[in-house]
N, C-alpha and C. Protein backbone atom coordinates (compact mmCIF):
# COMPACT_ATOMS: atom_id res chain seq x y z
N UNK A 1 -1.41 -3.33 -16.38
CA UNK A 1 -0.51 -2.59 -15.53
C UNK A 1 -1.27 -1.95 -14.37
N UNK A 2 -2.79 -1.47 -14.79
CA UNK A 2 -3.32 -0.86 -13.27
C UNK A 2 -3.69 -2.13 -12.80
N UNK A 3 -3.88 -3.41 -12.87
CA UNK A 3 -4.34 -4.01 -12.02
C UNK A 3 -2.73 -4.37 -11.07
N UNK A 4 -1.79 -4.31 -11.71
CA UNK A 4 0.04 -4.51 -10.54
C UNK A 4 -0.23 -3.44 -9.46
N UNK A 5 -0.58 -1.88 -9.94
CA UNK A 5 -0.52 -1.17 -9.41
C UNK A 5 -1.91 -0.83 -7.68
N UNK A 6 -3.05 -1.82 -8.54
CA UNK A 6 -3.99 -1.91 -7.26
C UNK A 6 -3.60 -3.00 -6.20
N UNK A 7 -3.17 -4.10 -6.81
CA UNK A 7 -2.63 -5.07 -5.73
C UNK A 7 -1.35 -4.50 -5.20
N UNK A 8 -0.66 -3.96 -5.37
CA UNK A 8 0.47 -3.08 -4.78
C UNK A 8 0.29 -2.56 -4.11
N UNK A 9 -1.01 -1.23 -4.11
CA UNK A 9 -1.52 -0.64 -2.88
C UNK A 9 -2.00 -1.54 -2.10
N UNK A 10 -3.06 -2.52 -2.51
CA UNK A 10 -3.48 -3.30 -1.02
C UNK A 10 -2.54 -3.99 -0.21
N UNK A 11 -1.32 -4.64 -1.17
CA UNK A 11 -0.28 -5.43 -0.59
C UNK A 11 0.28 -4.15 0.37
N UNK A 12 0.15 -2.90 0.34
CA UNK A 12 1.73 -2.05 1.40
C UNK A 12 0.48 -1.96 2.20
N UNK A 13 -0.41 -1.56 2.07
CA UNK A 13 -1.95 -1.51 3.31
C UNK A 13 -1.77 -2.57 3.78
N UNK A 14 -2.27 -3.67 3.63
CA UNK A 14 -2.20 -4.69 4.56
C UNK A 14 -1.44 -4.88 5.13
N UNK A 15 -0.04 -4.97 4.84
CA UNK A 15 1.67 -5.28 4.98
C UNK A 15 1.83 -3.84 6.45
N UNK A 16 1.30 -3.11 6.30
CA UNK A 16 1.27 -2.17 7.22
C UNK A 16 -0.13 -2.32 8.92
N UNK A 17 -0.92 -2.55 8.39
CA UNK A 17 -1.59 -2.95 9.59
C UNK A 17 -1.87 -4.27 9.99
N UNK A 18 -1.26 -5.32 8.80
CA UNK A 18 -1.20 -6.76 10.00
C UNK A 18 0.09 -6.99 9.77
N UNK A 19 1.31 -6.56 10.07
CA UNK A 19 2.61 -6.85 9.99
C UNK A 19 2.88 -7.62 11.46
N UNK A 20 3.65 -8.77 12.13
CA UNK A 20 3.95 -9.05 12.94
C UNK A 20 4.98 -9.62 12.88
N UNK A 21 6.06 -9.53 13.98
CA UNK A 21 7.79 -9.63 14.00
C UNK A 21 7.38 -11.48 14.25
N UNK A 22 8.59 -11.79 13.60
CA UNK A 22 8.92 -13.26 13.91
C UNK A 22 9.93 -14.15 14.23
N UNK A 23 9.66 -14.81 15.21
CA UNK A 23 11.14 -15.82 14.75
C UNK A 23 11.17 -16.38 13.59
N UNK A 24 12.30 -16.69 13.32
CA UNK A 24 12.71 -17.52 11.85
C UNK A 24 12.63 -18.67 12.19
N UNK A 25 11.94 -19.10 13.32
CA UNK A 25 12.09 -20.55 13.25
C UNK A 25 10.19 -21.12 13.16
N UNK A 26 9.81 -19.77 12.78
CA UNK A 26 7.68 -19.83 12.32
C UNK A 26 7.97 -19.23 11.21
N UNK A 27 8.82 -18.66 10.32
CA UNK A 27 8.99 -18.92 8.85
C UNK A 27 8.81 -19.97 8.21
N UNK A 28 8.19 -20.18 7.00
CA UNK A 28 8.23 -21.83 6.57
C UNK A 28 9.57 -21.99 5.66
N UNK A 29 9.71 -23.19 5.69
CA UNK A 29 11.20 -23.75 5.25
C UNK A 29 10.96 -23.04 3.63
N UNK A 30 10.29 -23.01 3.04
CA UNK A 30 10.36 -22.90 1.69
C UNK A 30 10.89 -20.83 1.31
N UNK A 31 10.25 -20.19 2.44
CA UNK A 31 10.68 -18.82 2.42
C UNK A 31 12.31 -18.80 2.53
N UNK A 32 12.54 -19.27 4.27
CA UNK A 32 13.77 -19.00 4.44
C UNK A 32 15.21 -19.81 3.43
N UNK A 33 14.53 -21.09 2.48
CA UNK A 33 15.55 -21.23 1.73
C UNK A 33 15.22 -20.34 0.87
N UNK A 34 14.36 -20.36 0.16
CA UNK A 34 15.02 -19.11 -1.04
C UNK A 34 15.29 -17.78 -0.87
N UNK A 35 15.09 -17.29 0.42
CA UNK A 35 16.08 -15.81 1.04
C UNK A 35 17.29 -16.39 0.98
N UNK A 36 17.59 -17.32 1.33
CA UNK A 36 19.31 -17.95 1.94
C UNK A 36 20.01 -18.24 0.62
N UNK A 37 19.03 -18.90 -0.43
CA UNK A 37 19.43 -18.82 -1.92
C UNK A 37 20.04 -17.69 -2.20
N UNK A 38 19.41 -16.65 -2.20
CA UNK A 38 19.62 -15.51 -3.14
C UNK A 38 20.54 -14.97 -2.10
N UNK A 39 20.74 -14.99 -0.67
CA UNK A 39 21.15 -14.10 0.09
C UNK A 39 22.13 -15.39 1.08
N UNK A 40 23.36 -16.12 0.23
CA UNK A 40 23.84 -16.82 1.23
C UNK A 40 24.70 -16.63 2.19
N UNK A 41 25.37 -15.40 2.46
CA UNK A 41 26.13 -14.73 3.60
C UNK A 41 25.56 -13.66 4.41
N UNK A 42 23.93 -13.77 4.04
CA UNK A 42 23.23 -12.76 5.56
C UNK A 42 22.77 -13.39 6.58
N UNK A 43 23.06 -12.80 7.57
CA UNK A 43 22.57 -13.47 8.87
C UNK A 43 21.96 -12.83 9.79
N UNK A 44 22.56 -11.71 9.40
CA UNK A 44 21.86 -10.42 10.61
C UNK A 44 20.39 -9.85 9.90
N UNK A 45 19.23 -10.47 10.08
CA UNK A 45 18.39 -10.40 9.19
C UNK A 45 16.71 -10.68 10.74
N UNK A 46 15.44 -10.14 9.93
CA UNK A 46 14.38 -10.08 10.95
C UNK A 46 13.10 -10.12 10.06
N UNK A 47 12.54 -11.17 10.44
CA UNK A 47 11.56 -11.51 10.05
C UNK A 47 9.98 -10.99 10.35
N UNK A 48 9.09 -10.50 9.24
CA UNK A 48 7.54 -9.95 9.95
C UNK A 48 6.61 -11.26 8.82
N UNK A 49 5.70 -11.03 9.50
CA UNK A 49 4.68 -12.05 8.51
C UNK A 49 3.24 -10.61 8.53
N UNK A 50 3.04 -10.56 6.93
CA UNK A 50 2.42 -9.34 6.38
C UNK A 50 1.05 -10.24 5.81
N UNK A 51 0.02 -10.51 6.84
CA UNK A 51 -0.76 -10.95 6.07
C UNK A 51 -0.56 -12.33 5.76
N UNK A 52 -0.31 -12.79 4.89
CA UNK A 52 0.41 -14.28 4.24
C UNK A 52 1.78 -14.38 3.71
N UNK A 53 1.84 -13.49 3.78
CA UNK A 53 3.41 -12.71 3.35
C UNK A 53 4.26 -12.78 4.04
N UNK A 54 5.88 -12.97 3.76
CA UNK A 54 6.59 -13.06 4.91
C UNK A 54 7.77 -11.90 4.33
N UNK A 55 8.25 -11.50 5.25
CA UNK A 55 9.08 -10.04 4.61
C UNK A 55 10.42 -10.20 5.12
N UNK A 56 11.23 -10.26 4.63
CA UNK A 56 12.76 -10.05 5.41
C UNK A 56 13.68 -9.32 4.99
N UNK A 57 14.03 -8.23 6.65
CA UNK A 57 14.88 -7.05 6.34
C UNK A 57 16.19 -7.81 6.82
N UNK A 58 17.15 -6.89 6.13
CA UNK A 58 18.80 -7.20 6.29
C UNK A 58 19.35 -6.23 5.72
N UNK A 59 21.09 -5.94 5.29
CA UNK A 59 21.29 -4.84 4.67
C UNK A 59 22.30 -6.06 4.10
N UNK A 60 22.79 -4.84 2.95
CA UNK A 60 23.40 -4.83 2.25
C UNK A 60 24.53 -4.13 1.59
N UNK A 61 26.25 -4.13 2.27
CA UNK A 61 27.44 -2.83 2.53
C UNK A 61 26.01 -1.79 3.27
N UNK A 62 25.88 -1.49 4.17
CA UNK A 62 25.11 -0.64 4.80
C UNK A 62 24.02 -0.11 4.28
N UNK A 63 23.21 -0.96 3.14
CA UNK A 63 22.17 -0.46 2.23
C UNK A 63 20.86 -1.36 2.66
N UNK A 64 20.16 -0.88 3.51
CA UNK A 64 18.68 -1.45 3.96
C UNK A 64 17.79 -2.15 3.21
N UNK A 65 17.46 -2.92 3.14
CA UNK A 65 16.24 -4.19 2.23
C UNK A 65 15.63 -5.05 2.38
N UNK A 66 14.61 -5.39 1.99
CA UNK A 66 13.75 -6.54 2.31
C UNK A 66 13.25 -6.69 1.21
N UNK A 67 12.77 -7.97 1.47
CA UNK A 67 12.25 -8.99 0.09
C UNK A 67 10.91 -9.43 1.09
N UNK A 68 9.95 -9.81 0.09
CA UNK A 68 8.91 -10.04 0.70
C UNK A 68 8.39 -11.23 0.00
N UNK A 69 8.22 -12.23 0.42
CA UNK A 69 7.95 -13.65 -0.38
C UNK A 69 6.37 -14.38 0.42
N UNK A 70 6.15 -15.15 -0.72
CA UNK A 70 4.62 -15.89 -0.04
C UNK A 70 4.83 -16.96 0.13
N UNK A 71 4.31 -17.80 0.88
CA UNK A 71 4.41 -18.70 1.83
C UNK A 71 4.93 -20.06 1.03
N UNK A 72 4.69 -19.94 0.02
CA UNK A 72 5.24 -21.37 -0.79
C UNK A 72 6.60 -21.10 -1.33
N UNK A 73 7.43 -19.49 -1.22
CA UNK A 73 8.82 -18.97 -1.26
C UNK A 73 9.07 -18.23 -2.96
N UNK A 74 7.39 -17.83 -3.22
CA UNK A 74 7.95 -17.08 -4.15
C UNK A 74 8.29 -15.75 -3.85
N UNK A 75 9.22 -15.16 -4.65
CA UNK A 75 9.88 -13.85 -4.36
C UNK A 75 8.33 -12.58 -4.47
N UNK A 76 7.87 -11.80 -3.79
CA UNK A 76 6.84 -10.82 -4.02
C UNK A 76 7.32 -9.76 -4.52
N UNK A 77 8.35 -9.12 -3.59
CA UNK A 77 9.24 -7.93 -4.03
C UNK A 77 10.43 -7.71 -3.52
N UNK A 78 11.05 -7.15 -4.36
CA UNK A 78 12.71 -6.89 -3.01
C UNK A 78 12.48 -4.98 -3.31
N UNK A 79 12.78 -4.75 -2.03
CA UNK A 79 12.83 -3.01 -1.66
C UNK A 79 14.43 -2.59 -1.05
N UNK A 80 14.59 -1.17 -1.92
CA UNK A 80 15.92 -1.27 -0.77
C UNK A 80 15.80 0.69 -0.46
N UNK A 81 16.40 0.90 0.38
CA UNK A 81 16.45 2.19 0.60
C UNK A 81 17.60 3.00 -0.41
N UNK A 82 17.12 4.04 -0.95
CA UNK A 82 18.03 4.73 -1.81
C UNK A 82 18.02 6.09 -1.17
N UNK A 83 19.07 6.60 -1.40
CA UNK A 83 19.32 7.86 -1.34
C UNK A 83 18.46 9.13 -2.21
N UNK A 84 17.97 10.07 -1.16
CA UNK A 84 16.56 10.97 -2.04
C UNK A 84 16.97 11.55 -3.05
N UNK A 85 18.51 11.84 -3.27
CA UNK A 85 18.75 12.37 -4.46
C UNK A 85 19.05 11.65 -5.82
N UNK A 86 18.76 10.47 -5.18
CA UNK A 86 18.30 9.53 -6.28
C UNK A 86 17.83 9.23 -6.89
N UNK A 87 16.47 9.36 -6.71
CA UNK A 87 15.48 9.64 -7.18
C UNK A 87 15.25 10.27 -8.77
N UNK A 88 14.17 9.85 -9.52
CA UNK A 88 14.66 10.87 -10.52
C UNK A 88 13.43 12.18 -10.47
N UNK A 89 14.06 13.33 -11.14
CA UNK A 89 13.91 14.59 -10.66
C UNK A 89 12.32 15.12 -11.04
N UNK A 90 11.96 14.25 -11.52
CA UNK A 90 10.77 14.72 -11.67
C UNK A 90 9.87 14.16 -10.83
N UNK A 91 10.87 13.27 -9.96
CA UNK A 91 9.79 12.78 -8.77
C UNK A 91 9.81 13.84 -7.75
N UNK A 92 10.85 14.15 -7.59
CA UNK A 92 11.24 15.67 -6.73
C UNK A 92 10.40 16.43 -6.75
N UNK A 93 10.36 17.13 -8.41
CA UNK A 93 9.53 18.11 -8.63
C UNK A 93 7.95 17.84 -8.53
N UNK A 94 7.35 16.64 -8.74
CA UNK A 94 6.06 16.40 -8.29
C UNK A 94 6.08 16.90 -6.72
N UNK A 95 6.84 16.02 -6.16
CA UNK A 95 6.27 16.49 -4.57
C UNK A 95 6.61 17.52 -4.46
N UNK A 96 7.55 18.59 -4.62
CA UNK A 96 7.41 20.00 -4.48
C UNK A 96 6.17 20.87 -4.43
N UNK A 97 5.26 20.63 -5.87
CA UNK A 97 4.47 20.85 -7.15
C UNK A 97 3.21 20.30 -6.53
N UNK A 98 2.92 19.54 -5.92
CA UNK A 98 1.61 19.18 -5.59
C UNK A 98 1.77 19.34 -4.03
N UNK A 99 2.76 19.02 -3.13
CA UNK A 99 2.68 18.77 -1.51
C UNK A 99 3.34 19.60 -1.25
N UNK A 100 2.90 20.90 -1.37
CA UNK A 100 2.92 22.17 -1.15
C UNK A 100 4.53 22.35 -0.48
N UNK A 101 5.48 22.47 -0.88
CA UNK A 101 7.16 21.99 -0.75
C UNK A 101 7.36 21.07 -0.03
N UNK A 102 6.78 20.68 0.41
CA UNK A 102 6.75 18.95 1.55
C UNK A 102 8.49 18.76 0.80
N UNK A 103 9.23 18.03 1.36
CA UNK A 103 10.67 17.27 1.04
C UNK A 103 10.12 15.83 1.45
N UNK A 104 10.89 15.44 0.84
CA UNK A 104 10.87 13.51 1.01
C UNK A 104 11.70 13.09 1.98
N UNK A 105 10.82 12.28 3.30
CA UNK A 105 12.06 11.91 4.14
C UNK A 105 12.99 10.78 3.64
N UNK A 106 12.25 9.55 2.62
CA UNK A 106 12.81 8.72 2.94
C UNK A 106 12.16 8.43 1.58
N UNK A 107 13.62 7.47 0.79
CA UNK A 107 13.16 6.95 -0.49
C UNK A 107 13.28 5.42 -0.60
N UNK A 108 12.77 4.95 -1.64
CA UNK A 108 13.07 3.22 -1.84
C UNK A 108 12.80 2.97 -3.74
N UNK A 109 13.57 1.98 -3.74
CA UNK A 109 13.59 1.57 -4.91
C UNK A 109 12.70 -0.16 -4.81
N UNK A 110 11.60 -0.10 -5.80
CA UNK A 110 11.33 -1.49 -5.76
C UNK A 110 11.04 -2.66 -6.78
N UNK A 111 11.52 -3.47 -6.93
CA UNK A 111 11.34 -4.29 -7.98
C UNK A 111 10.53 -5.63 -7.91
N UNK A 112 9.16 -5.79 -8.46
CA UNK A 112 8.63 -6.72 -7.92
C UNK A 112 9.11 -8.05 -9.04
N UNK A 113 8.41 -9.00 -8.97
CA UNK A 113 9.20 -10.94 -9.13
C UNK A 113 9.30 -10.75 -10.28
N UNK A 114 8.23 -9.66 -11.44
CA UNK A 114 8.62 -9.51 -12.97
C UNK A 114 9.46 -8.38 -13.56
N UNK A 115 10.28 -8.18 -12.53
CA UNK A 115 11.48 -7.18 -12.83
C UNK A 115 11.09 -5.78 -13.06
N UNK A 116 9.59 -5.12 -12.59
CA UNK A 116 9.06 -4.03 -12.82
C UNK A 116 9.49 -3.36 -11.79
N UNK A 117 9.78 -2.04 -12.00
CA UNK A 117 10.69 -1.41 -11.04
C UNK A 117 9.76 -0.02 -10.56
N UNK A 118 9.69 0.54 -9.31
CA UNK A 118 8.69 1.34 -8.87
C UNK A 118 9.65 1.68 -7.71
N UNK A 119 9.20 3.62 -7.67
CA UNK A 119 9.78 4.16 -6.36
C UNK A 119 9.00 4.55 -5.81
N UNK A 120 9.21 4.33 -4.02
CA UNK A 120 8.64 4.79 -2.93
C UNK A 120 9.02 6.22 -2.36
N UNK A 121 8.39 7.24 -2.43
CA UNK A 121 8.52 8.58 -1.77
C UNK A 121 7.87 8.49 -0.34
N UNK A 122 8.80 8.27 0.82
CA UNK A 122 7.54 8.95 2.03
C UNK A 122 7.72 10.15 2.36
N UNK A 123 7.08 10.79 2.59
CA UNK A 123 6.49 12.00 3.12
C UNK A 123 5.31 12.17 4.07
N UNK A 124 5.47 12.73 5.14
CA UNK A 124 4.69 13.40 6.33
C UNK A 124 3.35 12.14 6.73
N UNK A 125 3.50 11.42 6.59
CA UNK A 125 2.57 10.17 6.97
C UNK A 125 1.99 9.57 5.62
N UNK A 126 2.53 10.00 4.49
CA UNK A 126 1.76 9.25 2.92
C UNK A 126 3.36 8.53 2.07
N UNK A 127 2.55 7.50 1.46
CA UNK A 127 4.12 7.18 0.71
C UNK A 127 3.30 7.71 -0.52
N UNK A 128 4.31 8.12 -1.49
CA UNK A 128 4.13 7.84 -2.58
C UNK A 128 4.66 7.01 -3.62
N UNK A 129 3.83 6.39 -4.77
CA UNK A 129 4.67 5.81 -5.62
C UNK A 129 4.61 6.22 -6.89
N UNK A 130 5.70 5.78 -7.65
CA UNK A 130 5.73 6.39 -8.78
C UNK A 130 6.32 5.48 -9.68
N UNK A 131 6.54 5.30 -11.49
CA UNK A 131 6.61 4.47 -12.27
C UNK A 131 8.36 4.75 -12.32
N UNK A 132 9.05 3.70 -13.13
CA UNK A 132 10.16 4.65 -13.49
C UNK A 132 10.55 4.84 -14.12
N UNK A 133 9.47 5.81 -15.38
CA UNK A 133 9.61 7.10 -15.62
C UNK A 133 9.63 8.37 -14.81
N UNK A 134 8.82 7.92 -13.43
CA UNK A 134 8.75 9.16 -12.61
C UNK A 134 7.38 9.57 -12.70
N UNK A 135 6.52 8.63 -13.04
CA UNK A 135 5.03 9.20 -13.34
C UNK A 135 4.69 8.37 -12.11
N UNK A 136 3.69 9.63 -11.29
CA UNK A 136 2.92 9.26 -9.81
C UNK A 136 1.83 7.97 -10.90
N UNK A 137 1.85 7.46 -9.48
CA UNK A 137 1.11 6.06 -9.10
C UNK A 137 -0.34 6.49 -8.47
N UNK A 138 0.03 6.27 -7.30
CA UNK A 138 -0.71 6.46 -6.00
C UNK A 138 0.06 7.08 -4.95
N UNK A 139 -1.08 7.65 -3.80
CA UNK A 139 -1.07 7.92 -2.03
C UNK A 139 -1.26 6.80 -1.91
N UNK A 140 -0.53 6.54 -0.62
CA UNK A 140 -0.91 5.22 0.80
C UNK A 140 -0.92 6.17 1.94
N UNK A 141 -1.62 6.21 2.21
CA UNK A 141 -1.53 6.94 3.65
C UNK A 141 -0.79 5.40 4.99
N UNK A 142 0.04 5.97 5.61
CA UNK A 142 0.69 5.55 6.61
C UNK A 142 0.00 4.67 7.54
């Protein structure tokens, strides 16, 4: 389990400083069918390539997400934005409790290809993550 959790951090590090926007038409065929698989009525959708990684945001009834797949179209992770009071409360109370009342701007729910489920806290330039039980992970700094 710590080794999911170290490739996780390097995957949002990297995914963060070599991210580049794309057309979908320098996607490889094998990504954009199995997004279109799983996702056959999105269209309004934008492509970054993370490294080797290819990431695609779209929503969902007005609910923000991306899936992030590798180049031969396996699924990496799907992320979606949740609401902070969603969260569960002891993720709250950590960042209270350690980041000196810091509030969470912005939350995410994530589930990577073996159905393991992990939340994203950002706050003031760091994400945090956490298990879900609500037990901290790691900092990423921004």
């Amino acid at each position: 389990m710590k080794h999911f959790f170290l490739v996780l951090a390097i995957t949002v590090f990297f995914n963060n400083v070599f991210s580049k926007t794309l057309n979908e038409k320098n996607v490889p065929v094998a990504v954009k069918a199995a997004f279109h698989r799983a996702h056959p009525n999105n269209f309004d959708i934008s492509w970054t390539q993370q490294g080797s990684d290819y990431k695609v945001e779209y929503d969902i009834n007005k609910v923000d997400m991306s899936n992030t797949y590798e180049a031969s179209g396996k699924l990496v992770n799907s992320e979606s934005d949740i609401e902070i009071w969603t969260l569960p409360a002891v993720i709250l109370k950590y960042v209270k409790i350690n980041y000196n009342q810091t509030s969470v701007n912005q939350a995410f729910k994530i589930r990577d290809s073996s159905g393991v489920i992990t939340y994203k806290a950002d706050i003031n330039g760091k994400s945090l993550f956490f298990d879900l039980a609500g037990d901290f992970i790691k900092e990423v700094k921004k």
